[in-house]
Protein backbone atom coordinates (compact mmCIF):
# COMPACT_ATOMS: atom_id res chain seq x y z
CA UNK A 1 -41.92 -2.61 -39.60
CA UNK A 2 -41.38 -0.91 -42.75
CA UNK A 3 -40.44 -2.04 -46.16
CA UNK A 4 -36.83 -2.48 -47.22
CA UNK A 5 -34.95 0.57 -46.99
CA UNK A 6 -33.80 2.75 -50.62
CA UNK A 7 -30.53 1.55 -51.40
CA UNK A 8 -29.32 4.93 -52.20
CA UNK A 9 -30.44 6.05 -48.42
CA UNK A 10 -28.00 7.11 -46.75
CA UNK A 11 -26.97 4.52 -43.69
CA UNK A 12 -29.14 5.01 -40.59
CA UNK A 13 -26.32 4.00 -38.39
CA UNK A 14 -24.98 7.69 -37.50
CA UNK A 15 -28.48 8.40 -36.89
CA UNK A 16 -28.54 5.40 -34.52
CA UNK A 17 -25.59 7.02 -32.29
CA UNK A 18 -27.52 10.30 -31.95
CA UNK A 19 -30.28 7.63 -30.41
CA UNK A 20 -27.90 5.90 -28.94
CA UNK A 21 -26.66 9.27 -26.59
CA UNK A 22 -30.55 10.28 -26.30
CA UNK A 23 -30.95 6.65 -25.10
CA UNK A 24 -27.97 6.85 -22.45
CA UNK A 25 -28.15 10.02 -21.25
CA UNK A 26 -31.53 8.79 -19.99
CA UNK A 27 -30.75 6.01 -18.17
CA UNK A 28 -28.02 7.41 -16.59
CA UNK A 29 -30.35 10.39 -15.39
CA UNK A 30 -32.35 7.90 -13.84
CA UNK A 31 -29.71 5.93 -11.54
CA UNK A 32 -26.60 8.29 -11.13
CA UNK A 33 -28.36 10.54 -8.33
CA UNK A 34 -28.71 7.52 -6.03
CA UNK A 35 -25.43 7.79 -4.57
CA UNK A 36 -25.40 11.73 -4.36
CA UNK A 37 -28.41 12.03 -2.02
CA UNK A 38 -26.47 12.52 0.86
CA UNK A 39 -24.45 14.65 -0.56
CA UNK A 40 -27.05 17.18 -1.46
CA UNK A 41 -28.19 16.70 1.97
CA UNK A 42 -25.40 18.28 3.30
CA UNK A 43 -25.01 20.95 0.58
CA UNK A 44 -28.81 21.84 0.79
CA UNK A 45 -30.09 20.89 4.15
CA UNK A 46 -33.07 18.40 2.26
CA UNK A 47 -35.26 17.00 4.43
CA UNK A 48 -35.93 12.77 4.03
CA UNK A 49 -39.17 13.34 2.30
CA UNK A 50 -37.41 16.08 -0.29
CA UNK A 51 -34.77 13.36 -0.68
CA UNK A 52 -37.20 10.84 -1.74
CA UNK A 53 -38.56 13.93 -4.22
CA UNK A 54 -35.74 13.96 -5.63
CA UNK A 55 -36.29 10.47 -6.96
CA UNK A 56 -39.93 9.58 -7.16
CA UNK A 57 -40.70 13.23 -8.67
CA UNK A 58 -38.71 12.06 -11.87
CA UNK A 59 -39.76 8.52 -12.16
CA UNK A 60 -43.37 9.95 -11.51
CA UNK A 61 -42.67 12.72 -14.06
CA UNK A 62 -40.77 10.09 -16.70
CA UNK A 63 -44.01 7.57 -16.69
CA UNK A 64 -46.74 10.72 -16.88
CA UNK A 65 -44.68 12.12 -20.31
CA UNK A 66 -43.90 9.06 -21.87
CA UNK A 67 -47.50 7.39 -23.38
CA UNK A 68 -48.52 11.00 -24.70
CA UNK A 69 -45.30 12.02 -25.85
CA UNK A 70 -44.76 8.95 -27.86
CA UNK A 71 -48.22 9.41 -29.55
CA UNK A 72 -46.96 12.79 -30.17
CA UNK A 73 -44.06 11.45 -32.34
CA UNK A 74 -46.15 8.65 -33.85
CA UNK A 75 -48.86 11.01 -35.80
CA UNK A 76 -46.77 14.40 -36.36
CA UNK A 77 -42.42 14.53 -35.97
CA UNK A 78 -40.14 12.27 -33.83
CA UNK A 79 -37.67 14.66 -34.82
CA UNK A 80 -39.10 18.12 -33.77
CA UNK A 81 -40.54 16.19 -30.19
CA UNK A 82 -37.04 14.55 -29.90
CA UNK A 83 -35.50 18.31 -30.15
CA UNK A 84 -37.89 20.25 -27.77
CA UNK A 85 -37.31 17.22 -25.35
CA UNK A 86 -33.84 17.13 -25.47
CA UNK A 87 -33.65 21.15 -24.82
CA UNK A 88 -35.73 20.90 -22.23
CA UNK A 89 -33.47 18.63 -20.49
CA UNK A 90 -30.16 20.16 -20.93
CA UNK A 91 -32.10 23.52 -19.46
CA UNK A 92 -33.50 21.32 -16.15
CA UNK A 93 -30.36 19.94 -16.30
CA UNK A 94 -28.72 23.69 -16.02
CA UNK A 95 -30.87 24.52 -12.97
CA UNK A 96 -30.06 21.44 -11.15
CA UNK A 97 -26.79 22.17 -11.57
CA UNK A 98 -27.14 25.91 -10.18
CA UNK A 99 -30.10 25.52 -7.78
CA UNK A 100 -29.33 27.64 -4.32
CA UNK A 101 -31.98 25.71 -2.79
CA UNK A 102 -33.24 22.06 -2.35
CA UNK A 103 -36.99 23.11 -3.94
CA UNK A 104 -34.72 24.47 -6.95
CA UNK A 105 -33.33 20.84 -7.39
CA UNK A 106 -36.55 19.00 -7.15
CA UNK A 107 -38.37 21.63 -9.79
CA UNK A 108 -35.13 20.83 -12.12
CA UNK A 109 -35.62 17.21 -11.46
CA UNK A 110 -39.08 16.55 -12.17
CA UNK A 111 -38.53 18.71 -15.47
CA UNK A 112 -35.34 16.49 -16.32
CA UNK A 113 -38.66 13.49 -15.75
CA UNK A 114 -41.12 15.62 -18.16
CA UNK A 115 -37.59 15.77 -20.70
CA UNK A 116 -36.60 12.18 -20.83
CA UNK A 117 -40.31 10.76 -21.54
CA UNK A 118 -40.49 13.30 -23.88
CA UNK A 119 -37.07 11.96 -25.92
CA UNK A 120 -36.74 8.55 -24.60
CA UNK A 121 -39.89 7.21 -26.89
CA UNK A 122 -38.70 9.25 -30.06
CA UNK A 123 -35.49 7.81 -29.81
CA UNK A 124 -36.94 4.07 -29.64
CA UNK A 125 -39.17 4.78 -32.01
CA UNK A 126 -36.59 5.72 -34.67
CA UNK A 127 -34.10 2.82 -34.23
CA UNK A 128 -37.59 1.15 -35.21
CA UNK A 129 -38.36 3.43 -38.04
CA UNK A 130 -34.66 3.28 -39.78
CA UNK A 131 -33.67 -0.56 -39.37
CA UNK A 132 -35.18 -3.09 -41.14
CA UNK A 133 -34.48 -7.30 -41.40
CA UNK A 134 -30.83 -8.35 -39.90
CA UNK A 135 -29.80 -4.67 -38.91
CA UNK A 136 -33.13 -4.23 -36.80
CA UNK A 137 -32.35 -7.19 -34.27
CA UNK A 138 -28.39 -5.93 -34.73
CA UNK A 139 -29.84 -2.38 -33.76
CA UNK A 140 -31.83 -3.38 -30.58
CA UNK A 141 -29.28 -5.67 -29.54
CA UNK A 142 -27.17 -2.34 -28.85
CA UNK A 143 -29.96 -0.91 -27.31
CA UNK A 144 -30.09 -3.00 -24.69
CA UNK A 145 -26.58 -3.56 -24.14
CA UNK A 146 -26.45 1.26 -24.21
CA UNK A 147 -29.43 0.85 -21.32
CA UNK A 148 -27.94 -1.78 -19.23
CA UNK A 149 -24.50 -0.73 -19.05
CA UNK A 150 -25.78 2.98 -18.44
CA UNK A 151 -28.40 1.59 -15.60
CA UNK A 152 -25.25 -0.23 -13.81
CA UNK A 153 -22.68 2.62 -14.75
CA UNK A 154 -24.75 5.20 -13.59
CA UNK A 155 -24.36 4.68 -9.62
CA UNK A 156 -20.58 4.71 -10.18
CA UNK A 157 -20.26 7.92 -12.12
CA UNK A 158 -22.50 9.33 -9.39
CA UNK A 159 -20.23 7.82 -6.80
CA UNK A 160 -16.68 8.99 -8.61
CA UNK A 161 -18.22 13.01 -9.29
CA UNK A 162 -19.43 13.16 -5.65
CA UNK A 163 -16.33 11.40 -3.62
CA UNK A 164 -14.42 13.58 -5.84
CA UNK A 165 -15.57 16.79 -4.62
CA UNK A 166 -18.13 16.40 -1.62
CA UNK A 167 -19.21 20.04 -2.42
CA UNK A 168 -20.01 20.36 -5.75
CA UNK A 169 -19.65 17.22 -7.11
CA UNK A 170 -22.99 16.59 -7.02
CA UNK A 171 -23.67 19.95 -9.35
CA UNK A 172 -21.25 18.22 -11.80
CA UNK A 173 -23.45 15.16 -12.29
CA UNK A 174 -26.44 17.35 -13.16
CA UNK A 175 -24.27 19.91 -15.25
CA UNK A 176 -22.34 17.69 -17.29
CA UNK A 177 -25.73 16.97 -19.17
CA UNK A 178 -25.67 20.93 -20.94
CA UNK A 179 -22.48 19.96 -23.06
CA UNK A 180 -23.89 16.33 -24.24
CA UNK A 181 -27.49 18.23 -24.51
CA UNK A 182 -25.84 20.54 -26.66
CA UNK A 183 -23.69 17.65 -29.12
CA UNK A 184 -26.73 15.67 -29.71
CA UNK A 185 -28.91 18.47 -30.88
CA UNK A 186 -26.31 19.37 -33.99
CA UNK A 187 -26.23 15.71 -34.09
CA UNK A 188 -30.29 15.66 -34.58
CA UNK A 189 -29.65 18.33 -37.23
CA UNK A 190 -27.71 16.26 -39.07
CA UNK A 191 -28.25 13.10 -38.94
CA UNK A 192 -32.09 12.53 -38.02
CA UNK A 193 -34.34 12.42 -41.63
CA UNK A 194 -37.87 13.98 -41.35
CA UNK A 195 -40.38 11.70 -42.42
CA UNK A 196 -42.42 12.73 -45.32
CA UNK A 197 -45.67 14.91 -44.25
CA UNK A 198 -48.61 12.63 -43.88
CA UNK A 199 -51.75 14.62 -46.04
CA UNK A 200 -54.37 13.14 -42.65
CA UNK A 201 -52.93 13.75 -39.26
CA UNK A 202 -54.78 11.67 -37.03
CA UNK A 203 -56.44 14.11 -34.08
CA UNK A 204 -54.67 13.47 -30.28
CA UNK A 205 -57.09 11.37 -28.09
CA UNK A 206 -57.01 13.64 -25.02
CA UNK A 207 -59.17 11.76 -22.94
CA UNK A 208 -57.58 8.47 -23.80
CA UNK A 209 -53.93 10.51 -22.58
CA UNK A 210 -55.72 11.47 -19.67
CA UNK A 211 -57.02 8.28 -18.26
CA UNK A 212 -53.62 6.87 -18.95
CA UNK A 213 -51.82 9.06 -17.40
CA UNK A 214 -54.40 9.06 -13.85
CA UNK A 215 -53.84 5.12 -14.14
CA UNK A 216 -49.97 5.27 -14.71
CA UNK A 217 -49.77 7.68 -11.80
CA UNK A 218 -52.04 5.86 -9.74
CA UNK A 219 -50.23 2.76 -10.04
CA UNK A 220 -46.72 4.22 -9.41
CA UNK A 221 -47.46 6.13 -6.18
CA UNK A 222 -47.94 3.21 -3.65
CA UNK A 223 -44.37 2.51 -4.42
CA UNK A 224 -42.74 5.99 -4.05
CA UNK A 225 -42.75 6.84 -0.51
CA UNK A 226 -42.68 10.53 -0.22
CA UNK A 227 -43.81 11.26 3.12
CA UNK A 228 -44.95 9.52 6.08
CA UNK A 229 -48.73 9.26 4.43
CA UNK A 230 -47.78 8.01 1.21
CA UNK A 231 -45.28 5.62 3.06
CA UNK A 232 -48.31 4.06 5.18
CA UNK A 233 -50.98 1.45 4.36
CA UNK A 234 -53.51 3.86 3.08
CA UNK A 235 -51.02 4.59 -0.02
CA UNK A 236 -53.16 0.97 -1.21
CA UNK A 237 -55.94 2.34 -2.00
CA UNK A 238 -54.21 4.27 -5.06
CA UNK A 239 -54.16 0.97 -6.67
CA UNK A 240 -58.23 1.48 -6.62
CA UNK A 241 -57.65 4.55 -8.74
CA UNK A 242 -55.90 2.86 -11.10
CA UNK A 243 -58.20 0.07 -11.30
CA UNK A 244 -60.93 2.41 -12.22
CA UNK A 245 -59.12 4.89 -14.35
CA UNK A 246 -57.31 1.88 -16.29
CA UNK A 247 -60.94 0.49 -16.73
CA UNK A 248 -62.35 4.06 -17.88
CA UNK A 249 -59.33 4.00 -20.42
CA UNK A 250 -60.29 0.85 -21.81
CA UNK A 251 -64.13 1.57 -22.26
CA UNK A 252 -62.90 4.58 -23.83
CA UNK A 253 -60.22 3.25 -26.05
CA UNK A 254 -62.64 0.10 -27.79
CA UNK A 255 -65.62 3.18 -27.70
CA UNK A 256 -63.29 5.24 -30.37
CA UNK A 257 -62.06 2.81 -32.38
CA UNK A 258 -65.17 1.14 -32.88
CA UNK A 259 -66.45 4.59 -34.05
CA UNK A 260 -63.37 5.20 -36.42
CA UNK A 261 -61.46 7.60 -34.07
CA UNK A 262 -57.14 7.35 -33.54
CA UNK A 263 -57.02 5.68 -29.98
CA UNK A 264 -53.80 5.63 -28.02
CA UNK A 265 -53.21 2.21 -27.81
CA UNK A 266 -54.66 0.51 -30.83
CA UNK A 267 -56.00 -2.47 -30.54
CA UNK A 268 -53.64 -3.78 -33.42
CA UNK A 269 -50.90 -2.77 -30.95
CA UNK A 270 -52.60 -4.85 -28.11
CA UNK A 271 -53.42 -7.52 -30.44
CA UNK A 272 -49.43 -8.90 -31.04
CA UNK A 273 -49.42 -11.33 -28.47
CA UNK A 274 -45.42 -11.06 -28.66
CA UNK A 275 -45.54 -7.48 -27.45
CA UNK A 276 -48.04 -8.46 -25.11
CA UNK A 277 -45.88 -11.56 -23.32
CA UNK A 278 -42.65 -8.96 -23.79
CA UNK A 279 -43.73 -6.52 -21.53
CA UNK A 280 -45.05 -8.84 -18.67
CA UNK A 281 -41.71 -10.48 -19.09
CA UNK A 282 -39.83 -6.80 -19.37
CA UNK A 283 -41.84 -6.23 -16.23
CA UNK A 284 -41.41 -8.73 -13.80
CA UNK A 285 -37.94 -8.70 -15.01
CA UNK A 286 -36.76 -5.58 -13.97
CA UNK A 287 -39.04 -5.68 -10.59
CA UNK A 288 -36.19 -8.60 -9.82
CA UNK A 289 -32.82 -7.55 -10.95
CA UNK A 290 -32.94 -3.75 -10.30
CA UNK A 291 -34.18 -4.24 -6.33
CA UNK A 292 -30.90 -6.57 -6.36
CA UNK A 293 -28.49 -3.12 -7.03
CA UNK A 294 -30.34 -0.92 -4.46
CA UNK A 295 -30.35 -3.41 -1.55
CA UNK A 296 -26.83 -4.44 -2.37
CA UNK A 297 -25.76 -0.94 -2.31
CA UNK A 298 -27.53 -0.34 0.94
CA UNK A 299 -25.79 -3.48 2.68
CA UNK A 300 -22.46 -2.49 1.54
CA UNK A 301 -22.57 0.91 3.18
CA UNK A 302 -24.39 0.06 6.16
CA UNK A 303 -23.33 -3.62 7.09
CA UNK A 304 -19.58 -3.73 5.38
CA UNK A 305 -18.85 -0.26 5.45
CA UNK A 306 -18.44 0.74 1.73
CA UNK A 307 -17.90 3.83 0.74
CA UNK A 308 -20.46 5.07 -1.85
CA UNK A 309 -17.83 4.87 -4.90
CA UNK A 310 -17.18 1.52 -3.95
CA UNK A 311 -20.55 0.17 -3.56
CA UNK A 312 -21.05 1.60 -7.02
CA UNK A 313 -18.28 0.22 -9.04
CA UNK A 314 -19.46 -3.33 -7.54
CA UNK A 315 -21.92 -2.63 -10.67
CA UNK A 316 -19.15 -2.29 -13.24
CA UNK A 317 -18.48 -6.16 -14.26
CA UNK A 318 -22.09 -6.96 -14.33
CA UNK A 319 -22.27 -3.55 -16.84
CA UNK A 320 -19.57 -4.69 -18.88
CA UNK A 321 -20.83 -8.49 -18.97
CA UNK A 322 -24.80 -7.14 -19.62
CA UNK A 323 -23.26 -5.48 -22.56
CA UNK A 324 -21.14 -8.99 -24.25
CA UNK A 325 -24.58 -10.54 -23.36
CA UNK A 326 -26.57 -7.92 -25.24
CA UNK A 327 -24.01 -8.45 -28.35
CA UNK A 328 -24.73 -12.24 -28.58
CA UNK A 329 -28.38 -12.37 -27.63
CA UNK A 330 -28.63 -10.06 -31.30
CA UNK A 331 -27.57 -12.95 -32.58
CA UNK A 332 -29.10 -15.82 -31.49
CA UNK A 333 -31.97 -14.13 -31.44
CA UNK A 334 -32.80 -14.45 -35.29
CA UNK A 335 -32.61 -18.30 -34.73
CA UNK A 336 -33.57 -19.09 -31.30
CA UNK A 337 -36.96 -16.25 -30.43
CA UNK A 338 -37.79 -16.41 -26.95
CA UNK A 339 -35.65 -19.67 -25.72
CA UNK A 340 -32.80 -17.28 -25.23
CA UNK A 341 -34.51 -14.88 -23.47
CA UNK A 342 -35.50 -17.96 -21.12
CA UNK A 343 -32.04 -18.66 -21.04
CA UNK A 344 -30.65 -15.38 -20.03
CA UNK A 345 -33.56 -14.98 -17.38
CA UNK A 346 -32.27 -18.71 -15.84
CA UNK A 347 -28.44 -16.90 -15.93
CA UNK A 348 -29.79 -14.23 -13.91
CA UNK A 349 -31.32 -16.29 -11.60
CA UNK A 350 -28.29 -18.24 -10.81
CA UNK A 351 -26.26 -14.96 -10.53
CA UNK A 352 -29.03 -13.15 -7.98
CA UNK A 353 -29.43 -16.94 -5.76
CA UNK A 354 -25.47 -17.25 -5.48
CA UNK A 355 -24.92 -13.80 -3.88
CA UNK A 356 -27.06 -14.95 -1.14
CA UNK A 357 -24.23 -17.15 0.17
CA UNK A 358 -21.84 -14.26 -0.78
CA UNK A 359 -23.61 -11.66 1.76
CA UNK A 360 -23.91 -14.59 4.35
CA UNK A 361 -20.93 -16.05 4.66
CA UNK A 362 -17.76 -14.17 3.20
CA UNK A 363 -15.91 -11.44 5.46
CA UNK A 364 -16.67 -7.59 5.02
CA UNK A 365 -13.29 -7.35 3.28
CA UNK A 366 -14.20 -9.04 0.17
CA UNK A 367 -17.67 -8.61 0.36
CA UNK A 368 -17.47 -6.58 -2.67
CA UNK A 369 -15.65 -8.19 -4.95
CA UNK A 370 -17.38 -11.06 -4.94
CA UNK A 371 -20.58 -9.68 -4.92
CA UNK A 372 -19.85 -7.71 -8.24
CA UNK A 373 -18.28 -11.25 -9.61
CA UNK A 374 -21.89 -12.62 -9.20
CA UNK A 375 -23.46 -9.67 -10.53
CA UNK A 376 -21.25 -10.22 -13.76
CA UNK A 377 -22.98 -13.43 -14.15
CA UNK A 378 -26.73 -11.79 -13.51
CA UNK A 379 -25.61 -8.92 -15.52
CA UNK A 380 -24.26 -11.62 -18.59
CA UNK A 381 -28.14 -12.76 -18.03
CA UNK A 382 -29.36 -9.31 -18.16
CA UNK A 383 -27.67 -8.83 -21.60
CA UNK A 384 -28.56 -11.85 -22.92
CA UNK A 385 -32.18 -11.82 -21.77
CA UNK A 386 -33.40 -7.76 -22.21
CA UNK A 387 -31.88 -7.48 -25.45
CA UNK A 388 -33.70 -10.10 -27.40
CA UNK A 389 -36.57 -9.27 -25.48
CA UNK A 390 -36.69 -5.85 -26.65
CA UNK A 391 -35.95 -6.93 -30.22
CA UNK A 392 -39.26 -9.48 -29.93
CA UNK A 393 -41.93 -7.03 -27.93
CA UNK A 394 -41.18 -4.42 -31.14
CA UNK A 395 -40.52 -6.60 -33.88
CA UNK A 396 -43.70 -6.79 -35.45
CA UNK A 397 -44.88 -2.92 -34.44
CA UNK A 398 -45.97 -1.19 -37.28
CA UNK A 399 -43.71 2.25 -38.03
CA UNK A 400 -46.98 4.26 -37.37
CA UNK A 401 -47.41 3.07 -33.60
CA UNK A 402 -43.30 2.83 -33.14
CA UNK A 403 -43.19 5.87 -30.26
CA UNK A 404 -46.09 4.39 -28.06
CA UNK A 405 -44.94 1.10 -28.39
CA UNK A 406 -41.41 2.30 -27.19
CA UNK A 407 -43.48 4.17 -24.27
CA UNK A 408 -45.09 1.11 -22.96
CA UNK A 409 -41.51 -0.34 -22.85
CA UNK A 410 -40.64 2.30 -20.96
CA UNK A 411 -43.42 2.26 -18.70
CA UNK A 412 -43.12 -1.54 -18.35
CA UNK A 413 -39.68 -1.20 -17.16
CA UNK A 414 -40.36 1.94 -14.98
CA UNK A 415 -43.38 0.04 -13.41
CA UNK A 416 -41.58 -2.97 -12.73
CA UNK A 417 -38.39 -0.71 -11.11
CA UNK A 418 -41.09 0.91 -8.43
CA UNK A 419 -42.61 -2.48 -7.74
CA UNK A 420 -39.17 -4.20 -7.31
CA UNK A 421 -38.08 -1.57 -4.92
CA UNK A 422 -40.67 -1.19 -3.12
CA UNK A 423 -40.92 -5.23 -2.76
CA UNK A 424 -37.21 -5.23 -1.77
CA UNK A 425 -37.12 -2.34 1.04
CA UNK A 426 -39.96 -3.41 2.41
CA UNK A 427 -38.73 -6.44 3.05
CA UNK A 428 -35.10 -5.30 4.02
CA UNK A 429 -36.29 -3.01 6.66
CA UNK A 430 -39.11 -5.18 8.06
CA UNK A 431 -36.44 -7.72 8.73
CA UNK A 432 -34.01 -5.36 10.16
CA UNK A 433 -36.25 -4.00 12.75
CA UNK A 434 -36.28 -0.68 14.85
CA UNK A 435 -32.97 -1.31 16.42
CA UNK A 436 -31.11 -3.84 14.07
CA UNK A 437 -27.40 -5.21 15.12
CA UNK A 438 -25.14 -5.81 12.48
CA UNK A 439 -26.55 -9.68 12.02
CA UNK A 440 -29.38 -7.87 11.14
CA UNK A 441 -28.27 -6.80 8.38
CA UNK A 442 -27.28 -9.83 6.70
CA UNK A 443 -30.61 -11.37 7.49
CA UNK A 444 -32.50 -8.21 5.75
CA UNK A 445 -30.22 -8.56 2.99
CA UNK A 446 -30.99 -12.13 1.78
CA UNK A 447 -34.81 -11.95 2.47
CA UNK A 448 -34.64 -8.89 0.00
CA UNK A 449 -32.77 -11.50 -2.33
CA UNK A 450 -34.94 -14.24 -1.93
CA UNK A 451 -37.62 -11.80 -2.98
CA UNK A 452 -35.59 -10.32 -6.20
CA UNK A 453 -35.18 -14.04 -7.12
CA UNK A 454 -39.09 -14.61 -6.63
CA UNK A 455 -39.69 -11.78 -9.17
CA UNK A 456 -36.75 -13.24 -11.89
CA UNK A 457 -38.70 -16.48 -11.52
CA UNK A 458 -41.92 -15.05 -12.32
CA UNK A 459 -40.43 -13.69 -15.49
CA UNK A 460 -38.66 -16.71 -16.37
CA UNK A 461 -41.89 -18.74 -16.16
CA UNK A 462 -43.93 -16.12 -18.56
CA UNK A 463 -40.94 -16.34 -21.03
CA UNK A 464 -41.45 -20.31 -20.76
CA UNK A 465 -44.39 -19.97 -21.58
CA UNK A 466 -44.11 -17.99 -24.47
CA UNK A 467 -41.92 -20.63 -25.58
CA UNK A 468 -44.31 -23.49 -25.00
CA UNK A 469 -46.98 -22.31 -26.96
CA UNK A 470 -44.96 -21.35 -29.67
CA UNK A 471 -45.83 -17.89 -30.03
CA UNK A 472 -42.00 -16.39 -30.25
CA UNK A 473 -39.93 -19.47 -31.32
CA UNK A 474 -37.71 -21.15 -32.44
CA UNK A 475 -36.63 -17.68 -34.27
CA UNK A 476 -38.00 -14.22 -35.14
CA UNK A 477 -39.33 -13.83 -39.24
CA UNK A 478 -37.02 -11.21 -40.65
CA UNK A 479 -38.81 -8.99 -43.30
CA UNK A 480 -35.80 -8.76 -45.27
CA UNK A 481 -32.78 -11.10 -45.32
């Protein structure tokens, strides 16, 4: 954290809605295409494993960009990296959008991936850089009220561009980015402040970026199936990769400190156990809640017969309640640390274990609705829990390591997503079997819940923790009042 701001500065906070659009305009990237799959099927002739492309290629893409280019803004410009990242995504964006071919879309996709871990970290990083004391927690509480209502939104805009026009809906989703690529760069231009040349730039620890980036992929591709090798059990033996690459990295990393170099994760970063504790929590967190949306939405279409628009705006209460939860856990977060977090995790919980009954026992008719009613009270959890986490992992983050903590965020939450869905489907299908009736369905369905609320639980018990030894309660230390 920095000192208190110049009162004669002007306020950050129209700098905080450029961030704010970056921020957005991310997340929805990263969920809206769900629902248009089929869609570009038909339009393209994809095959399943070009499909899957479509999605792992980003996420894959996203988590390889995100540790470097946040070290990138740390020692020379958040501003300039936020600018050529945000270009390069309205122009992948463009030839998504205009792509005569299905190997068009996926070399626009995985280039939207390499643009949002290129912006995503810069625009973290600033909300950290500008906000100080009161405003900082008031800051982040927006933040993760912007990220959950875009993750839940996200499916439905998807669902409403492509029901709208089967044809070329789907090039709407991707080309509506150019425009809002275009309004936040003038907004960068005016708004964003460049930060005073430092006189010693610290050099870039290749190596270090390197064996990140192995283990990061490594760890991530046992849970993208992409084709019928990486979807069998030898995909496992990835994970040895990124045993010994993430091993490498840390040999590496304690080698250059100790002789005076920059290192990419320093161990000052490492050494806050409260950024430590929030990304395990961040992690097992999302693992749980977002498998919950991508079963659900499977089970609508399949067992109840949903359309895609509707099994998307099932997500729309739980966006709007994430958001009210995101408001007051800014709040209660000053007084109240991690026991709130532990509190919103428990709401989630009960939200995720009472849809269970919902998918069991109610008729296909009204299925929906109340499935999305118990989402609002997971997604009220989600707000209230995310939020304040967020606020606590960065809190103490010194300005100078802002972007790479925001990366590991990132790649916390973006770890825990492939884990949960990989968890989820695999159980979902292994219950429904080769030839499933429609019981089958409903059986798949809450074994894939009983597994999201295994994962929640796992994240409520490290936020416990946290709590019990004291480390992040009863309230944050504000550096200004």
């Amino acid at each position: 954290m920095t000192d208190a701001p110049d009162d004669d500065a002007p306020s950050p906070w129209p700098a905080f809605l450029v961030c704010a659009a970056v921020i957005s305009a991310t997340t929805l990237d990263l969920t809206k295409i769900n629902v248009a799959l089929p869609a570009i099927d038909r339009a393209l002739g994809a095959t399943d494993a070009q499909l899957q492309l479509l999605v792992t290629g980003f996420i894959l893409a996203f988590g390889l960009t995100l540790v470097p280019a946040g070290r990138l803004g740390d020692t020379r410009s958040r501003k300039a990296v936020l600018t050529i990242g945000l270009t390069l995504f309205g122009i992948a964006s463009l030839l998504c959008a205009l792509a005569p071919s299905i190997e068009a879309v996926i070399v626009g996709r995985i280039l939207q991936g390499v643009a949002a871990g290129t912006q995503m970290p810069q625009a973290l990083g600033l909300v950290q850089q500008l906000f100080v004391g009161r405003a900082h927690a008031r800051a982040f509480g927006h933040v993760g009220g912007i990220i959950a209502v875009s993750t839940a939104i996200g499916p439905a805009i998807g669902g409403a561009l492509t029901q709208a026009d089967p044809a070329f809906g789907w090039r709407l989703m991707f080309g509506v980015n150019v425009p809002i690529a275009v309004a936040v760069l003038i907004g960068i231009r005016l708004t964003i402040p460049e930060r005073p040349r430092s006189t010693s730039v610290p050099r870039m620890d290749i190596v270090g970026l390197l064996l990140f980036s192995v283990a990061c992929v490594c760890t991530l591709l046992p849970f993208l199936e992409i084709d019928s090798v990486s979807a069998g059990p030898l995909r496992w033996l990835w994970l040895l990769g990124s045993a010994a690459s993430g091993t490498a990295f840390a040999l590496w990393e304690r080698r250059l400190e100790s002789s005076g170099g920059a290192p990419v994760l320093p161990s000052a970063l490492l050494g806050l156990p409260s950024f430590r504790n929030g990304l395990l929590v961040m992690l097992a967190f999302f693992a749980g809640i977002t498998s919950v949306f991508l079963v659900l939405a499977m089970f609508l279409q399949q067992a109840r017969g949903a359309s895609a628009l509707a099994a998307g705006l099932v997500n729309i209460p739980q966006a709007v309640t994430s958001a009210c939860g995101a408001w007051v856990g800014a709040r209660l977060v000053l007084r109240s640390g991690r026991r709130v977090v532990a509190a919103g995790i428990a709401l989630a919980v009960i939200g995720v274990t009472t849809l269970v009954p919902v998918v069991q026992f109610t008729p296909a008719a009204t299925t929906p609705l109340l499935s999305a009613l118990t989402l609002a009270v997971a997604g009220a959890g989600t707000g209230l829990a995310m939020s304040p986490n967020q606020t606590i992992t960065v809190h103490r983050v010194p300005d100078a390591f802002a972007g790479v903590a925001a990366s590991l965020t990132q790649v916390a939450q973006r770890v825990g997503m492939a884990l949960g869905v990989a968890v989820a489907t695999a159980v979902y299908f292994a219950v429904l079997g080769a030839d499933p009736a429609p019981s089958d369905h409903t059986g798949a369905m809450v074994a894939s819940l009983i597994a999201a609320v295994a994962m929640l639980t796992i994240s409520l018990l490290l936020a416990l923790f946290d709590v019990w030894t004291g480390r992040a309660s009863p309230g944050i230390v504000l550096d200004t009042e």
